[in-house]
PDB file of N, CA and C in Angstrom:
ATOM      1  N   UNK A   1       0.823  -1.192   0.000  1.00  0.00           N
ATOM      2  CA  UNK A   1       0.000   0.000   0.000  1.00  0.00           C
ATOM      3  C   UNK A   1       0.869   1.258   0.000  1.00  0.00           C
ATOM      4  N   UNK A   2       1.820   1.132   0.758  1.00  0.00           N
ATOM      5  CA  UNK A   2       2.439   2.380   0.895  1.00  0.00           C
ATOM      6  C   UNK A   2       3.685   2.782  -0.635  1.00  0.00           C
ATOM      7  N   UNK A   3       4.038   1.803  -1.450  1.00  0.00           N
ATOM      8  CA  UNK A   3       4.669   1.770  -2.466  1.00  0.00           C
ATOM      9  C   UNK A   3       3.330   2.495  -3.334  1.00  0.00           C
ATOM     10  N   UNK A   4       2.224   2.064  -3.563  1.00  0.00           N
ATOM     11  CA  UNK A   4       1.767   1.994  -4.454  1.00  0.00           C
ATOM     12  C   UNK A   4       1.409   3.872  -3.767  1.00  0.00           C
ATOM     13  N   UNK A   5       1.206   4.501  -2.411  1.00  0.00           N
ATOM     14  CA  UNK A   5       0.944   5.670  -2.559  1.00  0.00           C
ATOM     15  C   UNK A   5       2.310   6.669  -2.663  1.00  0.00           C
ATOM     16  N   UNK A   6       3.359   5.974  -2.993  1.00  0.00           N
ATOM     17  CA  UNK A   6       4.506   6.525  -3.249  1.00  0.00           C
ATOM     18  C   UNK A   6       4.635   6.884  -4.806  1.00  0.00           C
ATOM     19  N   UNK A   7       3.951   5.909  -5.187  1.00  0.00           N
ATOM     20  CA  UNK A   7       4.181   6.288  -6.402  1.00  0.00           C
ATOM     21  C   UNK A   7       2.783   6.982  -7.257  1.00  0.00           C
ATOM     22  N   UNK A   8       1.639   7.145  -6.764  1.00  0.00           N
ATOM     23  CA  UNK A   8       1.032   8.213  -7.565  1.00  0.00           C
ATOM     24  C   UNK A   8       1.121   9.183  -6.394  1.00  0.00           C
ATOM     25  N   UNK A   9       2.043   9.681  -5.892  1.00  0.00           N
ATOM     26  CA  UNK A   9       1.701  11.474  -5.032  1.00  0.00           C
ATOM     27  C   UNK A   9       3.931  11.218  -6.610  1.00  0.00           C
ATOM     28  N   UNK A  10       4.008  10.551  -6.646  1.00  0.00           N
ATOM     29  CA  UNK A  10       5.481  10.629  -7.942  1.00  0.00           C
ATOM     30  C   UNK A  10       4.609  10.982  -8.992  1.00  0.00           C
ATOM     31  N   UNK A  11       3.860  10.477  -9.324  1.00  0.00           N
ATOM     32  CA  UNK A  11       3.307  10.623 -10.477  1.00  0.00           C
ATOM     33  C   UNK A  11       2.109  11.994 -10.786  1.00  0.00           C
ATOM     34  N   UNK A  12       2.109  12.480  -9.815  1.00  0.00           N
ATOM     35  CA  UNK A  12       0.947  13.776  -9.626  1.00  0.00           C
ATOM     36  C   UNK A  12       2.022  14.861  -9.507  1.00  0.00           C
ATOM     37  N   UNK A  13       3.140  14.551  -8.859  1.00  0.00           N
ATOM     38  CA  UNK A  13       3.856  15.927  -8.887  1.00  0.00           C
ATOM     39  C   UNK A  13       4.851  15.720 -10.425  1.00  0.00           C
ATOM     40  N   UNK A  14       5.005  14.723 -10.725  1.00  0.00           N
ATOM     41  CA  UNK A  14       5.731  14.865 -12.419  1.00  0.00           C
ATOM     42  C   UNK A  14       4.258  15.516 -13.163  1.00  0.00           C
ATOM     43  N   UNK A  15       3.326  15.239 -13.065  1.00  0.00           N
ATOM     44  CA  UNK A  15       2.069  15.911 -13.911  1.00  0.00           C
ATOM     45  C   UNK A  15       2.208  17.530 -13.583  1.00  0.00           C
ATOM     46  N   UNK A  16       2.247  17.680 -12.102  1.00  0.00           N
ATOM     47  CA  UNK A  16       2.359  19.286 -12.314  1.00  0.00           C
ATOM     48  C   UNK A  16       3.883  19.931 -12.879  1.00  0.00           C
ATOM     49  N   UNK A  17       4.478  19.101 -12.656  1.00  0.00           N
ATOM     50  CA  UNK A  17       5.963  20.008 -13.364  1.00  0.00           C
ATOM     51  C   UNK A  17       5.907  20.012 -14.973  1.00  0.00           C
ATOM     52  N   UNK A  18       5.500  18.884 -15.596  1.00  0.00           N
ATOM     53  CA  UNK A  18       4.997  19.048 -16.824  1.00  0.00           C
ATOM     54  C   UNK A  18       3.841  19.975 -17.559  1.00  0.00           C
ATOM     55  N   UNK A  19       2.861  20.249 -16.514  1.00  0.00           N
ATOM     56  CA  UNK A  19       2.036  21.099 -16.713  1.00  0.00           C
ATOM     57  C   UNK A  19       2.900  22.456 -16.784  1.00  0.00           C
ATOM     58  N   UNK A  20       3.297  22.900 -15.613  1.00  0.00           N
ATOM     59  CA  UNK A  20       4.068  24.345 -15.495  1.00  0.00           C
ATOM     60  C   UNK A  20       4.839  24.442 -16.968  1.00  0.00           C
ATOM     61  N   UNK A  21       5.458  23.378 -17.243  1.00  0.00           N
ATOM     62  CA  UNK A  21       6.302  23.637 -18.458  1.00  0.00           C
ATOM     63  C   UNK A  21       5.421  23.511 -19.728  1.00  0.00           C
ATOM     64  N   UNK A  22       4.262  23.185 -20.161  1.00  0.00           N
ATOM     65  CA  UNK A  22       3.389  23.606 -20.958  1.00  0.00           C
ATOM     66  C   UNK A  22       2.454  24.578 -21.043  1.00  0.00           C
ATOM     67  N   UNK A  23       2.343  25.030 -20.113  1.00  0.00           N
ATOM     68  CA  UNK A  23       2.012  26.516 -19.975  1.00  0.00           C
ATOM     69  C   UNK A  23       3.295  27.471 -20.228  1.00  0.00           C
ATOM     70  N   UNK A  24       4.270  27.708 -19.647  1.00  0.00           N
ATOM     71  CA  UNK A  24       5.426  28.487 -19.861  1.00  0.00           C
ATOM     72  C   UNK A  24       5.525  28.295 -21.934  1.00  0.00           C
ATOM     73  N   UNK A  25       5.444  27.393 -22.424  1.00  0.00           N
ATOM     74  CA  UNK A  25       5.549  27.218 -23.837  1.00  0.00           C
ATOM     75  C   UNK A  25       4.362  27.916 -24.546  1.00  0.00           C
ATOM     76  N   UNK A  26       2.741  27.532 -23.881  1.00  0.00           N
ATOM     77  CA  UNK A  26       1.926  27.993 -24.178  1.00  0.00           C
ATOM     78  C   UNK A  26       1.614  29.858 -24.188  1.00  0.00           C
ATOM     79  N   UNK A  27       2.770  30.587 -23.159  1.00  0.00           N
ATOM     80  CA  UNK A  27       2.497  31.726 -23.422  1.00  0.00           C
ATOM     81  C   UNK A  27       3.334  32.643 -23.557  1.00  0.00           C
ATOM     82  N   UNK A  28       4.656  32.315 -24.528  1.00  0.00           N
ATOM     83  CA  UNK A  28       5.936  32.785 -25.027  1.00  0.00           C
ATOM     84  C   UNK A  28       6.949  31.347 -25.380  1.00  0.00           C
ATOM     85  N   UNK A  29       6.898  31.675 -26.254  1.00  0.00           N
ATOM     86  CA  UNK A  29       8.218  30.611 -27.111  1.00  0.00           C
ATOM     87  C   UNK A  29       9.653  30.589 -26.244  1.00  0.00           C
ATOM     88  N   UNK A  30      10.351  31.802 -25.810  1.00  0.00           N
ATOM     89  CA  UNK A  30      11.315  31.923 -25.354  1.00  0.00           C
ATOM     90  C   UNK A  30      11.601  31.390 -24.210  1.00  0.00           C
ATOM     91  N   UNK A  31       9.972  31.585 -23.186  1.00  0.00           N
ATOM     92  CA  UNK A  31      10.588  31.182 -21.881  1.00  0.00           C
ATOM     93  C   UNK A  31      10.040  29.990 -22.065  1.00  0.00           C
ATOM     94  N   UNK A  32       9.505  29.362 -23.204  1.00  0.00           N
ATOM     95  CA  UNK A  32       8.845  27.768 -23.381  1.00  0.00           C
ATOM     96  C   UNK A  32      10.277  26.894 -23.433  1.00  0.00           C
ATOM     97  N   UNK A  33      11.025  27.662 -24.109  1.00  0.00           N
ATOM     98  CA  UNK A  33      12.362  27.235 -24.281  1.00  0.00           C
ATOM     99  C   UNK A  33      13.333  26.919 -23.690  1.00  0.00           C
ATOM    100  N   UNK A  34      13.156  28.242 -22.636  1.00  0.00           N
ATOM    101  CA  UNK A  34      13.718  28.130 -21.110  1.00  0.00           C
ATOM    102  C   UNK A  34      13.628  27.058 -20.001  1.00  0.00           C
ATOM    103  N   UNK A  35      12.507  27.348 -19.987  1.00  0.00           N
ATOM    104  CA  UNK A  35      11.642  26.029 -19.806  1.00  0.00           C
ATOM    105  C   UNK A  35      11.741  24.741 -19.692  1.00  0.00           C
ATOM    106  N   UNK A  36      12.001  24.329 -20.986  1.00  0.00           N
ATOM    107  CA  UNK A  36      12.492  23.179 -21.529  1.00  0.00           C
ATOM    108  C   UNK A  36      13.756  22.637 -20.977  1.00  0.00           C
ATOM    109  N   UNK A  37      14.504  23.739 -20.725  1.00  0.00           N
ATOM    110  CA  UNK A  37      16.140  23.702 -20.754  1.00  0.00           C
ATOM    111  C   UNK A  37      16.512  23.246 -19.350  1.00  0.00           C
ATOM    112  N   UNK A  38      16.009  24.354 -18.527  1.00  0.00           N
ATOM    113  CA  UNK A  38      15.771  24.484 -16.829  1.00  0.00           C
ATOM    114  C   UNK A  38      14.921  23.637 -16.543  1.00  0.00           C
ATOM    115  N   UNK A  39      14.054  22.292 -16.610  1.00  0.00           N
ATOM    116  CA  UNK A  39      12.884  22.455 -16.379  1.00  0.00           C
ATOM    117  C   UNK A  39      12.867  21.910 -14.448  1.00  0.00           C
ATOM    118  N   UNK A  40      13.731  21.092 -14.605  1.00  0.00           N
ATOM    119  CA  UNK A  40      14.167  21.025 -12.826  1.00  0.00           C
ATOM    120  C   UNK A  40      14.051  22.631 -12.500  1.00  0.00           C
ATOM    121  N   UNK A  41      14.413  23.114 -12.520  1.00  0.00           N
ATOM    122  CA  UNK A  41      14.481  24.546 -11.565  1.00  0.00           C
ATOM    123  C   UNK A  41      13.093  25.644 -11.916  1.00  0.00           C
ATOM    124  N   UNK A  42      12.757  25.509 -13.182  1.00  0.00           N
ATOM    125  CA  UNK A  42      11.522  26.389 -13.389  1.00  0.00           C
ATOM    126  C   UNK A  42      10.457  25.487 -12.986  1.00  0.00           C
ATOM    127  N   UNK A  43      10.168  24.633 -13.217  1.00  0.00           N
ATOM    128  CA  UNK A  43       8.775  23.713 -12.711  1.00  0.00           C
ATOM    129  C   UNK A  43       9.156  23.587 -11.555  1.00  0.00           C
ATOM    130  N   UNK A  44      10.260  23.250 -10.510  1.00  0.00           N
ATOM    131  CA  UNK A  44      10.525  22.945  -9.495  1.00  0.00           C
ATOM    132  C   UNK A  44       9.894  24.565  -8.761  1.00  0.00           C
ATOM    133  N   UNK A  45      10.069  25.602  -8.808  1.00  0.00           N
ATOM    134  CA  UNK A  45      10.119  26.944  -8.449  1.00  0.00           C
ATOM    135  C   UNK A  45       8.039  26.868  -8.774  1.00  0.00           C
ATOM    136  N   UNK A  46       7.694  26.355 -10.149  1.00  0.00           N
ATOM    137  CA  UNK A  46       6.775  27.377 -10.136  1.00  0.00           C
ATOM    138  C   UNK A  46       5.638  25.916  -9.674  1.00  0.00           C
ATOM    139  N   UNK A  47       6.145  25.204  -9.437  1.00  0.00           N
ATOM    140  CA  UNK A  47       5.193  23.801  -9.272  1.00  0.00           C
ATOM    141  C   UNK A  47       4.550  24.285  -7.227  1.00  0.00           C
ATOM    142  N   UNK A  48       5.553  25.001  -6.667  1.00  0.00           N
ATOM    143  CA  UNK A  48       5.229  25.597  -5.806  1.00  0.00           C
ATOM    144  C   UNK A  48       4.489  27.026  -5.382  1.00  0.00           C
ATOM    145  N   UNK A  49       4.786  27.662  -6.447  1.00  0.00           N
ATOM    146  CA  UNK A  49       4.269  28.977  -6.357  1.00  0.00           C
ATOM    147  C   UNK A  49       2.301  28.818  -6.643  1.00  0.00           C
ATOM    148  N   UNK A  50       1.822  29.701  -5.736  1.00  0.00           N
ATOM    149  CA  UNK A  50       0.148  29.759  -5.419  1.00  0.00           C
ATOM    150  C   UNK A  50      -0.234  30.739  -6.033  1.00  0.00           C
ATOM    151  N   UNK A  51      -1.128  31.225  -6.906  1.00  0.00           N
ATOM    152  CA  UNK A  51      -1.843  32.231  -7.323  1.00  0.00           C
ATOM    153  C   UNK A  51      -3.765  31.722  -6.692  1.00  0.00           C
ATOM    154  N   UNK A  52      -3.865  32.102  -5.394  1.00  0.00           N
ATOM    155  CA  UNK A  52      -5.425  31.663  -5.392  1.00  0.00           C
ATOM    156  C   UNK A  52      -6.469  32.299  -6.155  1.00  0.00           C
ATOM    157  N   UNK A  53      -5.787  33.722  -6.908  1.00  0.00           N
ATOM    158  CA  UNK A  53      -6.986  34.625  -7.431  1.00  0.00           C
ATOM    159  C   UNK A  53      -7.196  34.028  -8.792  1.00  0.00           C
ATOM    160  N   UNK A  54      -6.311  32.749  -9.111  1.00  0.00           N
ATOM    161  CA  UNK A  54      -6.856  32.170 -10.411  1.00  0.00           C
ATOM    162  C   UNK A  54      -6.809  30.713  -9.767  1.00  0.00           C
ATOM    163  N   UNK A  55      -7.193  30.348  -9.002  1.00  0.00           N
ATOM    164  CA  UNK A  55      -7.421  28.884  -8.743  1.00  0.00           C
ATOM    165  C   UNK A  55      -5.903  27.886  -9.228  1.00  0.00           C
ATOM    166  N   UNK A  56      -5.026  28.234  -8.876  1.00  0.00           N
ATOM    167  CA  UNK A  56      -3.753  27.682  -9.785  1.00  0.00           C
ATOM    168  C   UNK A  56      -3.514  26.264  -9.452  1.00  0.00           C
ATOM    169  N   UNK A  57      -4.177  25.288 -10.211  1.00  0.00           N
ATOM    170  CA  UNK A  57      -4.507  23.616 -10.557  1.00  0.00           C
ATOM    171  C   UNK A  57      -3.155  22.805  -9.901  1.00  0.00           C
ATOM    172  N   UNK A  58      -1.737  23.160 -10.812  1.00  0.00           N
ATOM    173  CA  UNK A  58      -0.573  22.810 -10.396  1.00  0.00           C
ATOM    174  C   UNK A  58      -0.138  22.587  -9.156  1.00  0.00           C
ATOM    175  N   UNK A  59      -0.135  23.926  -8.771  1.00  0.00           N
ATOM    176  CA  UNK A  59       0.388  24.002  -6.763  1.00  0.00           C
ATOM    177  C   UNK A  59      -0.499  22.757  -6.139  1.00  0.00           C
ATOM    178  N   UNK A  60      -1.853  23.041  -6.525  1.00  0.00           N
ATOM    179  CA  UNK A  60      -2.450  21.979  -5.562  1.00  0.00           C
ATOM    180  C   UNK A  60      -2.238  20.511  -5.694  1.00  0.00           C
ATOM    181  N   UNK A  61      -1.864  20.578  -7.034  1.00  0.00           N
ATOM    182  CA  UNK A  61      -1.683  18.602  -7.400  1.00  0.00           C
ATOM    183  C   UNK A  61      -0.244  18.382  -7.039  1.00  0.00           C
ATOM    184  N   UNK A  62       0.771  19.212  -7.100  1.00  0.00           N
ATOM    185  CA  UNK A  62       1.882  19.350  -6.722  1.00  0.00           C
ATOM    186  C   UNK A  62       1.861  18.865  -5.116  1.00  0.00           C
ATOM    187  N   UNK A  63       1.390  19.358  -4.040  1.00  0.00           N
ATOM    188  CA  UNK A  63       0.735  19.425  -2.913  1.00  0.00           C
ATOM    189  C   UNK A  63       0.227  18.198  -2.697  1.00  0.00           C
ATOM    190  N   UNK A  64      -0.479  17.803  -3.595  1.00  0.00           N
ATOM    191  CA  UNK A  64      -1.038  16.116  -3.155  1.00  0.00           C
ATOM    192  C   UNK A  64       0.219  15.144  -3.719  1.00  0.00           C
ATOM    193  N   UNK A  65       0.797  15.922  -4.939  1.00  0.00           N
ATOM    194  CA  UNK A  65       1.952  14.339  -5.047  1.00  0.00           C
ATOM    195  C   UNK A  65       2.501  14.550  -3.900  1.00  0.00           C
ATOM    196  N   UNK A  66       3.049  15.151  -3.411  1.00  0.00           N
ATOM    197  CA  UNK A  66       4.256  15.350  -1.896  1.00  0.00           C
ATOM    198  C   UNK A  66       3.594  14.921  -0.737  1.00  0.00           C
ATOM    199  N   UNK A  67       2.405  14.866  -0.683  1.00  0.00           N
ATOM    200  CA  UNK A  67       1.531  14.203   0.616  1.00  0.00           C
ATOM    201  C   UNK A  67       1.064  12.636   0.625  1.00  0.00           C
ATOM    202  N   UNK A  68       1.365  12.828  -1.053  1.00  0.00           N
ATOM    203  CA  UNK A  68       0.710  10.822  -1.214  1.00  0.00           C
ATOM    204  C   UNK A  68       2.461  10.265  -0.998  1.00  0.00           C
ATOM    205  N   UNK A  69       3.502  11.039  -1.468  1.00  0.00           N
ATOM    206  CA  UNK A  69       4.649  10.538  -1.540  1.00  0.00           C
ATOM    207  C   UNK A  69       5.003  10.007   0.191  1.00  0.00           C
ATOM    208  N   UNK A  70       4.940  11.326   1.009  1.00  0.00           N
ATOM    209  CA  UNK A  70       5.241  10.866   2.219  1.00  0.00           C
ATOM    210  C   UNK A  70       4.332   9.932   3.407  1.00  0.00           C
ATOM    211  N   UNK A  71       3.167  10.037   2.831  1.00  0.00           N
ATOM    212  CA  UNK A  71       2.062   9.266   3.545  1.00  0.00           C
ATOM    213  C   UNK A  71       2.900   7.572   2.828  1.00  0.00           C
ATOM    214  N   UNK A  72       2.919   7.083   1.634  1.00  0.00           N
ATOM    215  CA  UNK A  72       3.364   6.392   1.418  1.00  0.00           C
ATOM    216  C   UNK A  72       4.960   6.203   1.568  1.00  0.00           C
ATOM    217  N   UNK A  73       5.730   6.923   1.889  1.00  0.00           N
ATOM    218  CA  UNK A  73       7.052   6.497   2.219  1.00  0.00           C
ATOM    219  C   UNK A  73       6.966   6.128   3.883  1.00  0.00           C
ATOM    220  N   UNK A  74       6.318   6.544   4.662  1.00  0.00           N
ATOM    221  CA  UNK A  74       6.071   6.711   5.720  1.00  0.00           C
ATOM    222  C   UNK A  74       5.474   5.177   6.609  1.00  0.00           C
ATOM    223  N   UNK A  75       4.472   4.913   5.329  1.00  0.00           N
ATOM    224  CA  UNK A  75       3.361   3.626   5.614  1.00  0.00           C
ATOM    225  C   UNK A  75       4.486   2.404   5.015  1.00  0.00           C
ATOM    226  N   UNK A  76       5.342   2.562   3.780  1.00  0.00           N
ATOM    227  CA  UNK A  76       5.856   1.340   3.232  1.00  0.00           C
ATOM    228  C   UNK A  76       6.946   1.712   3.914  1.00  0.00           C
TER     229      UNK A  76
END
């Protein structure tokens, strides 16, 4: 049980770092590029950052991979 919640709170926070980096592409080429390049450090940076006045999807799934990760590192 605890492997298996290790690995989707892994698999929810690779979804939001991939997200951050398709948005960054989706709204300038350059920093899509950047992006691409950095993406450890820009998704890592923005996979954390909160905007509540737009409901920002990422942070929060980001937030549940890191809670399923340690609930399951914790339990296995």
């Amino acid at each position: 049980m605890g492997s298996m919640l290790l690995l989707i709170g892994m698999l929810l926070f690779m979804m939001s770092l991939i997200w951050t980096t398709g948005e960054a592409l989706k709204k300038d080429l350059l920093e899509g590029a950047l992006a691409l390049v950095f993406t450890p450090f820009y998704s890592g940076y923005y996979a954390f950052a909160v905007d509540y006045a737009r409901w920002y999807r990422p942070f929060f799934i980001s937030m549940a991979g890191v809670l399923f990760s340690l609930i399951g590192y914790l339990i296995g």
